[in-house]
N, C-alpha and C. Protein backbone atom coordinates (compact mmCIF):
# COMPACT_ATOMS: atom_id res chain seq x y z
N UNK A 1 202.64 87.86 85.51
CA UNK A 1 202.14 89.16 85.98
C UNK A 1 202.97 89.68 87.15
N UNK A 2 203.44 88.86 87.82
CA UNK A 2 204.08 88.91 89.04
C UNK A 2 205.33 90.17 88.89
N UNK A 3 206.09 89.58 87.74
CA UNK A 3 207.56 89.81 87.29
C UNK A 3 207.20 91.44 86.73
N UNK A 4 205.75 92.02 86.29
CA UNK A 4 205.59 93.58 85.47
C UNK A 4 204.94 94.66 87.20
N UNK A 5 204.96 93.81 87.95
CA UNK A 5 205.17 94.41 89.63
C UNK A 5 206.35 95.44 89.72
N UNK A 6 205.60 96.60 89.88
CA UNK A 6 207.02 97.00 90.57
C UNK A 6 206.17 97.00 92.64
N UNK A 7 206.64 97.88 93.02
CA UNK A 7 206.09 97.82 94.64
C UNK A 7 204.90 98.12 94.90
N UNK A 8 203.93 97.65 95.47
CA UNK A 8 202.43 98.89 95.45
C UNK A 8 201.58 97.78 94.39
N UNK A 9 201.91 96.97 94.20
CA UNK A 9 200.70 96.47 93.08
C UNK A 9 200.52 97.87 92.05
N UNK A 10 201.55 97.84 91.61
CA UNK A 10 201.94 98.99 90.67
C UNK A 10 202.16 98.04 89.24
N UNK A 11 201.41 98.25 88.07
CA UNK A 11 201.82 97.62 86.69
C UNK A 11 202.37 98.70 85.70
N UNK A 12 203.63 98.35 85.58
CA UNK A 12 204.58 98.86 84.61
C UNK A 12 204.76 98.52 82.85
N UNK A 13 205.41 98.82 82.33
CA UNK A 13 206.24 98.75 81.25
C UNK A 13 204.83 98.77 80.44
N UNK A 14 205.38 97.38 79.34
CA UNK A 14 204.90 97.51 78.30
C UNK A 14 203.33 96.52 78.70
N UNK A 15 203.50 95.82 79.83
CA UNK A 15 202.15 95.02 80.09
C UNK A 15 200.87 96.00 80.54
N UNK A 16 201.56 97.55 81.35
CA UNK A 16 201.01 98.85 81.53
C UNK A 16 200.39 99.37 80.20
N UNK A 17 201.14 99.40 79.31
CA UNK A 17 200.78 99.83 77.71
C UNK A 17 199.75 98.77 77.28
N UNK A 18 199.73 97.77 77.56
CA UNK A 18 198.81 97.12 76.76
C UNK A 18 197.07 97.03 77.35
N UNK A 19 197.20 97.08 79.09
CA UNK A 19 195.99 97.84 79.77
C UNK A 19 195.13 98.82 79.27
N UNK A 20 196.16 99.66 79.52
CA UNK A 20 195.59 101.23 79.48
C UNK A 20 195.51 101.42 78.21
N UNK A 21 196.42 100.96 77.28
CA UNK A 21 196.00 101.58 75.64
C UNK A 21 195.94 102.53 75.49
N UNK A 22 195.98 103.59 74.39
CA UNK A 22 196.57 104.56 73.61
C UNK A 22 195.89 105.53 74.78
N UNK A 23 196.64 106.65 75.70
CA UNK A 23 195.68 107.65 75.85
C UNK A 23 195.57 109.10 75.32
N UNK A 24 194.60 109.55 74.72
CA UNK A 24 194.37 110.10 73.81
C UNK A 24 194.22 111.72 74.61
N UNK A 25 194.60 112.87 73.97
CA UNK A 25 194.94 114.10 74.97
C UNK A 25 193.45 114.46 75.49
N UNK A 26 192.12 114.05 74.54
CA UNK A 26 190.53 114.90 74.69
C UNK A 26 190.41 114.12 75.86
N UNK A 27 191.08 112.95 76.42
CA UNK A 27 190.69 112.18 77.86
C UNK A 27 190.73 113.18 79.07
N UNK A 28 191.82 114.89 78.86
CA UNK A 28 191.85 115.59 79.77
C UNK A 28 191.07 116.74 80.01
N UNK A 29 189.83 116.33 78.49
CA UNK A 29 188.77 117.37 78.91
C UNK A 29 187.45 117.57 80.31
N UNK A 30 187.90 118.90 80.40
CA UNK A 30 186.67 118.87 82.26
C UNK A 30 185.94 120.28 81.36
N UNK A 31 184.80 119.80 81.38
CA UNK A 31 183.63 120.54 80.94
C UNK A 31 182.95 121.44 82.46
N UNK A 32 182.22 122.51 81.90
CA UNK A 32 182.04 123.53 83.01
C UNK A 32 180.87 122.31 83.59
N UNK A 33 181.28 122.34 85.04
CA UNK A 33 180.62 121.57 85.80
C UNK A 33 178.93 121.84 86.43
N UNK A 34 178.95 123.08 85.69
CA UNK A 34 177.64 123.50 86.52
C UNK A 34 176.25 123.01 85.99
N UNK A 35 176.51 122.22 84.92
CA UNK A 35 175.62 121.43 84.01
C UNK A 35 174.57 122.32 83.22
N UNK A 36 175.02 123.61 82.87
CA UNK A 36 173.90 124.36 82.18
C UNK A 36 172.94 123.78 81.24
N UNK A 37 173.27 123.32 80.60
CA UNK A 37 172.61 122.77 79.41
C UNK A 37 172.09 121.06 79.08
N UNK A 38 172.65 120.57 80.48
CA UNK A 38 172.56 119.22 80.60
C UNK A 38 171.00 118.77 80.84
N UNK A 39 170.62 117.55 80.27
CA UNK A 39 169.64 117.05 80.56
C UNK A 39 169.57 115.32 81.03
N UNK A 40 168.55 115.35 81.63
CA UNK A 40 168.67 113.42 82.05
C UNK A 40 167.40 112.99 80.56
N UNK A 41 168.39 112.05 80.42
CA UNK A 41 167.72 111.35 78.85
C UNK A 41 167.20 109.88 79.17
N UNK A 42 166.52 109.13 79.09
CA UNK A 42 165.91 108.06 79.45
C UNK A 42 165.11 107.84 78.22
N UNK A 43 165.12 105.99 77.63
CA UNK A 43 164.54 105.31 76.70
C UNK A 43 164.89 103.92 76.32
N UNK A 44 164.23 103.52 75.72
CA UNK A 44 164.30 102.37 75.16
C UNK A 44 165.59 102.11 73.87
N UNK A 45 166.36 101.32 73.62
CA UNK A 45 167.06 100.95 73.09
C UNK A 45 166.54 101.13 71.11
N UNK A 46 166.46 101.96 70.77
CA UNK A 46 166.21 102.56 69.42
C UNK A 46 166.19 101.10 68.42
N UNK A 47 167.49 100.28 68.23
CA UNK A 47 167.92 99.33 67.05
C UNK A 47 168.16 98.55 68.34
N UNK A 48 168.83 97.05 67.68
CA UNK A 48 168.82 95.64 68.34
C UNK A 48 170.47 95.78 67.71
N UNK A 49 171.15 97.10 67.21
CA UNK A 49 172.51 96.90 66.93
C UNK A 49 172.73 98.15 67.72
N UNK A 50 172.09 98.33 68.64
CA UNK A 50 172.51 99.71 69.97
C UNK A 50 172.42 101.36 68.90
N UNK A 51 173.07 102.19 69.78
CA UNK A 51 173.08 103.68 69.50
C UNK A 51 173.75 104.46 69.55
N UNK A 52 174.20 105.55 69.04
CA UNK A 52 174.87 106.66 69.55
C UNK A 52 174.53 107.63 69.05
N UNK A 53 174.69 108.07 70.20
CA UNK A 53 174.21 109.62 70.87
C UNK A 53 175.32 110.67 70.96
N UNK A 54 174.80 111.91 71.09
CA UNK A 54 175.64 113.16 71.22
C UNK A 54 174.42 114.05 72.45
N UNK A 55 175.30 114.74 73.47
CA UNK A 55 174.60 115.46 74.29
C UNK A 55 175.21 116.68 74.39
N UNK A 56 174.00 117.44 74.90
CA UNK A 56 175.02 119.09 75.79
C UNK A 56 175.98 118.81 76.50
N UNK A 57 176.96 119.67 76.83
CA UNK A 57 177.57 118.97 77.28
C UNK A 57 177.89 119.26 78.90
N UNK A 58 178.53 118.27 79.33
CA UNK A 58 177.82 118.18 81.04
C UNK A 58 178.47 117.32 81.90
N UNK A 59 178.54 116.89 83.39
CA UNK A 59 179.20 115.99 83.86
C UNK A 59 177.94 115.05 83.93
N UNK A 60 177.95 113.86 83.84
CA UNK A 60 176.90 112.61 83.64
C UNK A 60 177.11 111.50 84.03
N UNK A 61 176.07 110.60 84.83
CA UNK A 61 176.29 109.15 85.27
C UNK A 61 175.55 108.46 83.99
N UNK A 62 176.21 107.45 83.58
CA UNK A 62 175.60 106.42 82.16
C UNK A 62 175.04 105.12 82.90
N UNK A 63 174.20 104.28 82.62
CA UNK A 63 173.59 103.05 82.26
C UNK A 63 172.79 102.67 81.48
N UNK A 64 172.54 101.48 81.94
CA UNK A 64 171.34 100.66 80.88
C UNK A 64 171.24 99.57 81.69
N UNK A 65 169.64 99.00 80.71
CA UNK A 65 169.54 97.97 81.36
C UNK A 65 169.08 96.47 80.07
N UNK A 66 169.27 95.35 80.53
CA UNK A 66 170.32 94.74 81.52
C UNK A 66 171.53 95.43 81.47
N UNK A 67 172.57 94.73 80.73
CA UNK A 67 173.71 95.23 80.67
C UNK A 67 174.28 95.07 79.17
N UNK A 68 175.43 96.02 78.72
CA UNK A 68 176.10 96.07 77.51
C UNK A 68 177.44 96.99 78.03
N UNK A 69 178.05 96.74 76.84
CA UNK A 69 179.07 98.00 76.58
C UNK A 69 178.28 99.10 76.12
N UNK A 70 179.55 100.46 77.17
CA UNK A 70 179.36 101.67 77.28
C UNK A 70 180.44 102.52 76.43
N UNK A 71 180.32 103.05 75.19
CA UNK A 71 182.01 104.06 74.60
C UNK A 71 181.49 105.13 74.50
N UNK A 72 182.41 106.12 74.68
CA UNK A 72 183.07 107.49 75.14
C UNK A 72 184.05 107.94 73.83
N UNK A 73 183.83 108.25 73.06
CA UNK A 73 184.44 108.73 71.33
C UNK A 73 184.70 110.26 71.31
N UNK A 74 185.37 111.15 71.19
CA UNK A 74 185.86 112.28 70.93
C UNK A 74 185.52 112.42 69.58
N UNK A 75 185.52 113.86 69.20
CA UNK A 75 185.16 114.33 67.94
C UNK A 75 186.22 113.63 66.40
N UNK A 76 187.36 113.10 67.14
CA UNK A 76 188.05 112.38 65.83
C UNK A 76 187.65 111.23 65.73
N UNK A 77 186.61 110.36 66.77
CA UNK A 77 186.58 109.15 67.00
C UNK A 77 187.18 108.19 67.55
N UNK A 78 188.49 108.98 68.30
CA UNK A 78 189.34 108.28 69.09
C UNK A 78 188.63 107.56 70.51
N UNK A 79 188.51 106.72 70.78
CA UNK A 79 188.15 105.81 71.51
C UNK A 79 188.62 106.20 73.02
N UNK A 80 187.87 106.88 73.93
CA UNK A 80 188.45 107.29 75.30
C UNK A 80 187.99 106.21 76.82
N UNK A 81 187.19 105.67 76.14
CA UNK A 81 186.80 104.88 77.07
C UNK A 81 185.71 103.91 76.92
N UNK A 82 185.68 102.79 77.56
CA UNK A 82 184.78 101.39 77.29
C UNK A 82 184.71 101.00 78.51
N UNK A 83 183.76 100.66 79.14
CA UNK A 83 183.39 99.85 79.88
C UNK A 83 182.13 98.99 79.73
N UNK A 84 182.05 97.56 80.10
CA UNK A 84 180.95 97.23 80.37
C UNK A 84 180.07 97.34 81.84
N UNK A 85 178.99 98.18 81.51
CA UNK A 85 177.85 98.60 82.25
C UNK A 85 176.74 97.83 82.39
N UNK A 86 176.18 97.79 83.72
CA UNK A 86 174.46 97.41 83.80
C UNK A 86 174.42 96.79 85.01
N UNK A 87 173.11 96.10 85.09
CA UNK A 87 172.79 95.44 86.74
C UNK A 87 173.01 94.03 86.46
N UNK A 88 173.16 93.46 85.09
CA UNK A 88 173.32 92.12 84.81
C UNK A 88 175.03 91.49 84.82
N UNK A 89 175.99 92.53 84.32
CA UNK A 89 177.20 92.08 84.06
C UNK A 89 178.15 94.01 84.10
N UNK A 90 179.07 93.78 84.62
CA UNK A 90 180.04 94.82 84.52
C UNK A 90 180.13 95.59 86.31
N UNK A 91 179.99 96.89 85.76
CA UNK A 91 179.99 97.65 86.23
C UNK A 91 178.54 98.70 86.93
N UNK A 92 178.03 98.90 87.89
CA UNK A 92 176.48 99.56 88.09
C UNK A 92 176.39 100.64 86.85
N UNK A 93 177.11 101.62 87.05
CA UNK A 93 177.13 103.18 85.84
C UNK A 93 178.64 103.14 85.94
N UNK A 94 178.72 104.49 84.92
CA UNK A 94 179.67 104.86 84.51
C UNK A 94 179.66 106.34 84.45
N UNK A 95 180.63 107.35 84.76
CA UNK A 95 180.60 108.76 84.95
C UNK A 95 181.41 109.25 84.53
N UNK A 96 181.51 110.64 83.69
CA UNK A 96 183.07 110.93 83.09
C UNK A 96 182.02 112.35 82.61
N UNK A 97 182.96 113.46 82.22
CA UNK A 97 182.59 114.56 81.50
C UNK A 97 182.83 114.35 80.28
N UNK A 98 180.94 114.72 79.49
CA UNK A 98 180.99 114.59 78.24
C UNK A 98 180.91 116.06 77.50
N UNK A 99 181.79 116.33 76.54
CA UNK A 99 181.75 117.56 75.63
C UNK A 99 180.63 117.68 74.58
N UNK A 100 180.04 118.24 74.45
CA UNK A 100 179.32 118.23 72.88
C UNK A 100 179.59 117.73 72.15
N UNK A 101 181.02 118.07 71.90
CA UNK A 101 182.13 117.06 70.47
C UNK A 101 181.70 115.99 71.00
N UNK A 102 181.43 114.87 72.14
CA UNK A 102 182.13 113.55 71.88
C UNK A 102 180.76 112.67 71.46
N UNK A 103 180.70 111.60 71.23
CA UNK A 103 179.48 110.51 71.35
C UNK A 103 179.60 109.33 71.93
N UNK A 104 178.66 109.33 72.74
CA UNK A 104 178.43 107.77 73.60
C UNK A 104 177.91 106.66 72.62
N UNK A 105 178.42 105.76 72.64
CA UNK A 105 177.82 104.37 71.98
C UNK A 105 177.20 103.20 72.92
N UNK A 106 175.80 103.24 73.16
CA UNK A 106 175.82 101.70 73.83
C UNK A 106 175.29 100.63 72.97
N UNK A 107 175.88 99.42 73.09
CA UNK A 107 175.88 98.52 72.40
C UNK A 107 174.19 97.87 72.63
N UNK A 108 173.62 96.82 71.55
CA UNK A 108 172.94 96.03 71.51
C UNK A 108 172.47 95.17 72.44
N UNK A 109 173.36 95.25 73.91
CA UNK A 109 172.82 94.45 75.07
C UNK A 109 171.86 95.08 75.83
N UNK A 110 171.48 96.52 75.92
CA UNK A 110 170.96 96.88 76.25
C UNK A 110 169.04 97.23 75.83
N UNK A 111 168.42 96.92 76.70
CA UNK A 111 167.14 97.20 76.62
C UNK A 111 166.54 98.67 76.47
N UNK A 112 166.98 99.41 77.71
CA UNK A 112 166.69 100.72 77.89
C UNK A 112 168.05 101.59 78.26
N UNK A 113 168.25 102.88 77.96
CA UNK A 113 169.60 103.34 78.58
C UNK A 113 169.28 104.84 79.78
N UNK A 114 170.17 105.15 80.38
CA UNK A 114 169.51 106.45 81.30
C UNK A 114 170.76 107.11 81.00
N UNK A 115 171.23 108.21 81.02
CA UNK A 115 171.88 109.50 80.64
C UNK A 115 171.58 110.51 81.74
N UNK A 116 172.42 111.06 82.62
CA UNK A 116 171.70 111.59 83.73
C UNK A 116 173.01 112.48 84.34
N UNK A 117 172.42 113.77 84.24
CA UNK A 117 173.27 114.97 84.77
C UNK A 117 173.82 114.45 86.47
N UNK A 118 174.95 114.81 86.70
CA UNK A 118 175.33 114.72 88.58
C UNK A 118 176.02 115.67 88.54
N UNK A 119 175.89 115.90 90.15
CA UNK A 119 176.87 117.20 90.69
C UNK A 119 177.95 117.17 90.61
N UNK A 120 179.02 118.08 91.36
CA UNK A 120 180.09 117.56 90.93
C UNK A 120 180.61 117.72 92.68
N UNK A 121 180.89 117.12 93.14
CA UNK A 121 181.14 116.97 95.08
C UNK A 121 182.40 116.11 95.82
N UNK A 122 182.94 116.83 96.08
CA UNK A 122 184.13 116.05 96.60
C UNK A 122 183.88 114.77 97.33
N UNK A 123 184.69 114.02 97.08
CA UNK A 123 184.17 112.18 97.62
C UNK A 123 185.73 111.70 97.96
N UNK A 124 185.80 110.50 98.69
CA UNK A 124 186.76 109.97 98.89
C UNK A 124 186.35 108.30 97.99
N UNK A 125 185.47 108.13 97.93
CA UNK A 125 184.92 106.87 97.33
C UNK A 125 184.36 106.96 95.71
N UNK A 126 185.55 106.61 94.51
CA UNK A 126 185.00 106.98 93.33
C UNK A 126 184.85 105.97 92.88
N UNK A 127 183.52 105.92 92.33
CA UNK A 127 183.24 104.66 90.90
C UNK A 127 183.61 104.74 89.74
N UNK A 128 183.15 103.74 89.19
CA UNK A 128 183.40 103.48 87.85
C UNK A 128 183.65 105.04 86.85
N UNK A 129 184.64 105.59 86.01
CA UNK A 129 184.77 106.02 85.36
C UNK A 129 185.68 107.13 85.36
N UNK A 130 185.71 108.55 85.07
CA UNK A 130 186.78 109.59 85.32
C UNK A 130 186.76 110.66 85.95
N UNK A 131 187.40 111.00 86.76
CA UNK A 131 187.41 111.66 88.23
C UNK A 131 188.14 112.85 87.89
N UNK A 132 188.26 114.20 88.22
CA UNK A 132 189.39 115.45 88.58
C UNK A 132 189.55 115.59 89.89
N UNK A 133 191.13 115.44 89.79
CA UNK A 133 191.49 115.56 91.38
C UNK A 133 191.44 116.95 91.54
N UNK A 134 191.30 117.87 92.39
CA UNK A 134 190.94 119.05 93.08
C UNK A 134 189.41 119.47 93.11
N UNK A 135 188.68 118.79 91.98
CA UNK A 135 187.49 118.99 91.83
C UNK A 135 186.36 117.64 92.58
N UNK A 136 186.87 116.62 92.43
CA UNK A 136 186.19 115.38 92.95
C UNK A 136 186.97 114.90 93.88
N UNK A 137 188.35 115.15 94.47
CA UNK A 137 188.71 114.14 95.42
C UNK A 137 189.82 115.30 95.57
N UNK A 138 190.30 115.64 96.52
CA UNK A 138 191.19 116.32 97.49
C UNK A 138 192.69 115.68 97.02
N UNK A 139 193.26 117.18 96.51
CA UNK A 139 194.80 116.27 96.26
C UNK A 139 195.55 115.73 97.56
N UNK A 140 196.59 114.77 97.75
CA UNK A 140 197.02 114.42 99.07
C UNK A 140 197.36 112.84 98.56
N UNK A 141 197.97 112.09 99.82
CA UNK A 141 198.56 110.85 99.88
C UNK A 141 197.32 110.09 100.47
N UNK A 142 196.87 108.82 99.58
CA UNK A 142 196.26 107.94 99.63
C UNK A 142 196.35 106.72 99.95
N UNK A 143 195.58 105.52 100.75
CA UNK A 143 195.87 104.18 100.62
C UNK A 143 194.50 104.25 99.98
N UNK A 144 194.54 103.21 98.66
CA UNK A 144 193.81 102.95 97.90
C UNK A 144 193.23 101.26 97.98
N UNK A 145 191.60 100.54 98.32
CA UNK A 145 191.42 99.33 98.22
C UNK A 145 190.16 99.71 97.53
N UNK A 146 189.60 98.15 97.15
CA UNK A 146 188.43 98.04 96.86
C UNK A 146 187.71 97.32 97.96
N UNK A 147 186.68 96.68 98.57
CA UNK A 147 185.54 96.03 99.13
C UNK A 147 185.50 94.45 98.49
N UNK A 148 185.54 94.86 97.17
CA UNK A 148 185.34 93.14 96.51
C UNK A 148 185.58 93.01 95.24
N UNK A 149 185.79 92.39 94.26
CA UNK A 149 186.08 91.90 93.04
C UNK A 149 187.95 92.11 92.22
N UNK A 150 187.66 92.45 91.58
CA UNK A 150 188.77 93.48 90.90
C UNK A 150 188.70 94.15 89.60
N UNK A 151 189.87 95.15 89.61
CA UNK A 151 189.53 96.43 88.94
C UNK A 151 191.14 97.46 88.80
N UNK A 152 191.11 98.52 88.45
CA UNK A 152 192.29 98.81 87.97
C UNK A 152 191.90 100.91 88.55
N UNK A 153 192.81 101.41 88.69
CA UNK A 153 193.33 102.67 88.79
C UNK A 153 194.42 102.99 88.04
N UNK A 154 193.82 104.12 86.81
CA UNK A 154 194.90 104.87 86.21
C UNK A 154 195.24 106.61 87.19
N UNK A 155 196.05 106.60 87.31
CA UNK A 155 196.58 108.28 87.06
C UNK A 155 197.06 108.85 86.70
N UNK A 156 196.20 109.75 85.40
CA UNK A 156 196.21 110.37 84.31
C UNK A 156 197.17 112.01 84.56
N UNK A 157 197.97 111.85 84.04
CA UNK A 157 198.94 113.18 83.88
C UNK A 157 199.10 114.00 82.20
N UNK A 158 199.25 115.54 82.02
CA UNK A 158 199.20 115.46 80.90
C UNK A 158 200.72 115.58 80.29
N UNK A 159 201.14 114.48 79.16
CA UNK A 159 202.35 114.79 78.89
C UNK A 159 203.60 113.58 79.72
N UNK A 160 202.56 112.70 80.29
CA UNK A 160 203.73 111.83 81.37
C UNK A 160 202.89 110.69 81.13
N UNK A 161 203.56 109.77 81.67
CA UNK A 161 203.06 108.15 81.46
C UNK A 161 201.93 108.11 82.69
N UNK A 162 201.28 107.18 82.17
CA UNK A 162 199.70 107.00 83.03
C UNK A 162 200.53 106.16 84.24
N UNK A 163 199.92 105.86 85.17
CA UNK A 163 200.37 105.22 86.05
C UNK A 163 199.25 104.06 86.73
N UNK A 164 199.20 103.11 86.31
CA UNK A 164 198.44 102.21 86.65
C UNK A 164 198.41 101.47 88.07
N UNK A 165 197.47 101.07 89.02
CA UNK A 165 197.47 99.94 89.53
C UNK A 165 196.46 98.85 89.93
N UNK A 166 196.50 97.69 90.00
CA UNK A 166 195.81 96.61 90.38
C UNK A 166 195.11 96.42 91.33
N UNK A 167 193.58 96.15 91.56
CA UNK A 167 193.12 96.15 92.97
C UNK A 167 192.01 94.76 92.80
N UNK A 168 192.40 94.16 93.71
CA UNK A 168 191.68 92.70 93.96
C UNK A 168 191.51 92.66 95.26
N UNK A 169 190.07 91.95 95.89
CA UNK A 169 189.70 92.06 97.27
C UNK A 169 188.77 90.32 97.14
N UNK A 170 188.73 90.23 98.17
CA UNK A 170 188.20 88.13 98.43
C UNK A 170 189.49 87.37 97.82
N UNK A 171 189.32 86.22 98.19
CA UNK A 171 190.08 84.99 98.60
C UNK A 171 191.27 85.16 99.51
N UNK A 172 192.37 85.12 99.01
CA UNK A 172 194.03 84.73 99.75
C UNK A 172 193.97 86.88 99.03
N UNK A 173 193.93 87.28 98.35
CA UNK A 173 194.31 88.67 98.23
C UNK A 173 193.57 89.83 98.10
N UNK A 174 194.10 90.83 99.12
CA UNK A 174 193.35 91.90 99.44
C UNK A 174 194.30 93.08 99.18
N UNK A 175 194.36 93.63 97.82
CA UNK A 175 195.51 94.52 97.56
C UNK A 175 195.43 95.99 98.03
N UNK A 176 196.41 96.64 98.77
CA UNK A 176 195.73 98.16 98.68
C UNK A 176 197.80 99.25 98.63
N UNK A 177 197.09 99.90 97.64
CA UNK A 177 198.16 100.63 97.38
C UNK A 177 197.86 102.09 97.92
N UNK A 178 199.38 102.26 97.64
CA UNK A 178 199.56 103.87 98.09
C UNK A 178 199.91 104.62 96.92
N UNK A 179 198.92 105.83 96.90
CA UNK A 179 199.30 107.02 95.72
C UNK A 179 198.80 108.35 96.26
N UNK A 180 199.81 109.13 95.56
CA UNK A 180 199.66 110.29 95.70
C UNK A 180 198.90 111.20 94.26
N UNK A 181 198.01 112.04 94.81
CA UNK A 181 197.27 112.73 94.12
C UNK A 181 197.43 114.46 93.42
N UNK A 182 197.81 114.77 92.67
CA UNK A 182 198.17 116.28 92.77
C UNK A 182 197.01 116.93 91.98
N UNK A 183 197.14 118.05 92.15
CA UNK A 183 195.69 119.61 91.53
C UNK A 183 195.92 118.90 89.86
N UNK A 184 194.61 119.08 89.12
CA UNK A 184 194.82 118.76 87.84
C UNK A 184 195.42 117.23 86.89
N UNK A 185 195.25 116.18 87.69
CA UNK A 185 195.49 114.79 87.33
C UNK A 185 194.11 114.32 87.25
N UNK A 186 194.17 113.63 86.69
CA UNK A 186 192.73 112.70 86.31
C UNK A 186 192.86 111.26 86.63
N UNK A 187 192.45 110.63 87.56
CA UNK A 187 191.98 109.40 87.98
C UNK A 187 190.59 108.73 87.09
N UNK A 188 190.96 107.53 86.65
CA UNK A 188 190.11 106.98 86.21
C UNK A 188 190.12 105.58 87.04
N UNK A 189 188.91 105.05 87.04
CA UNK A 189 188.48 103.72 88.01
C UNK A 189 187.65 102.83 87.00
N UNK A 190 188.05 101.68 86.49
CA UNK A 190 187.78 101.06 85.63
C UNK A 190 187.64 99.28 86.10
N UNK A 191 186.29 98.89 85.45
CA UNK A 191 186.36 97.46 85.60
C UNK A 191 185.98 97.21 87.15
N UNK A 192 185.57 97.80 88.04
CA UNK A 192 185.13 97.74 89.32
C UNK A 192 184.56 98.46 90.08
N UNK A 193 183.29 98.69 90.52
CA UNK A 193 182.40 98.93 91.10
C UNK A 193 182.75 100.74 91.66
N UNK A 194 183.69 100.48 92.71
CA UNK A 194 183.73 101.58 93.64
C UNK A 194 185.20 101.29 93.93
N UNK A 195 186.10 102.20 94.06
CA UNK A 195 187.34 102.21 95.01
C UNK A 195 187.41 103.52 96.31
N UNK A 196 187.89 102.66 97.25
CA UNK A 196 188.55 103.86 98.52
C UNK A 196 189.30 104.00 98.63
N UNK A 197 189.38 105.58 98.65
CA UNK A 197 190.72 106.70 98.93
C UNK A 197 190.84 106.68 100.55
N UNK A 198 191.52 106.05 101.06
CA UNK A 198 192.25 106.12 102.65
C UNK A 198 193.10 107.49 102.68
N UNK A 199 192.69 108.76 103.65
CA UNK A 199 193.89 109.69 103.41
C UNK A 199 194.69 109.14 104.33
N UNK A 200 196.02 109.15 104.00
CA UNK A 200 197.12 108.92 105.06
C UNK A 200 197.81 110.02 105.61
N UNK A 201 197.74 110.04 107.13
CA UNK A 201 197.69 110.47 107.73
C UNK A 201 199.34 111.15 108.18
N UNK A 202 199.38 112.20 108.21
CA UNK A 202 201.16 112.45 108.59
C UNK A 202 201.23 112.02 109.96
């Protein structure tokens, strides 16, 4: 792993490609944020082989409980995103703008699931899932860490290679990189809780 380093706890090449996996162009959809039509959905787990769903469409925090896998499917079925979610194993929620076109799948681990409209508010501290920079986080130069575990940062461009990096916090390593953010890129935060945006300072 050492040797697909470039500076920054930055992962490159083809070990980058095999992370991040195919990204698909509907990953750069931002739905009108004002949640017109959105609703918070709450229930019990339908089948013991999970569900999927289709909603208005809206910006939304996902869980369940205990825990399972969470997918994010576009109208071709292209696969935009997976995480595992819940209070037992993964990740707390998961957040991303969903279109009408797409459908959420949660898997069979789950008992009950919640579906739940959020604002949309500039933060320096994003969780689990997919972010718009000018809309959720201030474009500008960042030092990026986590608090604890590890977890990964893409930054999503349209038409250019994703740009990945690595973030691990406890024992001997405490990684924190530097990136820069521009109007219209999409940050995604995957596999770990919460990351912080440090602005750096001129």
């Amino acid at each position: 792993m050492i040797s697909v380093y470039a500076d920054n706890f930055e992962i490159s090449g083809t070990t980058r490609d095999t992370i991040t996996g195919k990204i698909h162009p509907t990953i750069f959809t931002t739905v009108d944020r004002s949640n017109k039509g959105a609703k918070r959905t709450y229930g019990p787990m339908p089948t013991k082989k999970g569900a999927k769903v289709t909603i208005e469409a809206g910006r939304y925090v996902l869980t369940g409980n205990p825990s399972g896998n969470i997918y994010i499917y576009d109208k071709d079925d292209n696969l935009l995103v997976r995480e595992i979610v819940g209070d037992k194993a993964g990740v707390p929620t998961l957040t991303a703008d969903i279109d009408s076109t797409f459908s959420i799948v949660f898997d069979g681990g789950y008992n009950t699931v919640t579906i739940q409209p959020v604002k949309t508010e500039l933060s320096t501290e994003l969780t689990t899932g997919i972010w718009d920079v000018g809309l959720d986080i201030e474009p500008g130069d960042y030092t990026i860490s986590i608090p604890a575990g590890y977890g990964f940062v893409q930054i999503l461009e349209e038409d250019k290679d994703p740009r990945l990096f690595e973030l691990m916090a406890g024992g001997l390593t405490n990684s924190k990189s530097l990136v820069q953010l521009k109007e219209g890129q999409k940050v995604r935060v995957s596999k770990v809780a919460v990351v912080y945006f440090e602005p750096v300072s001129e």
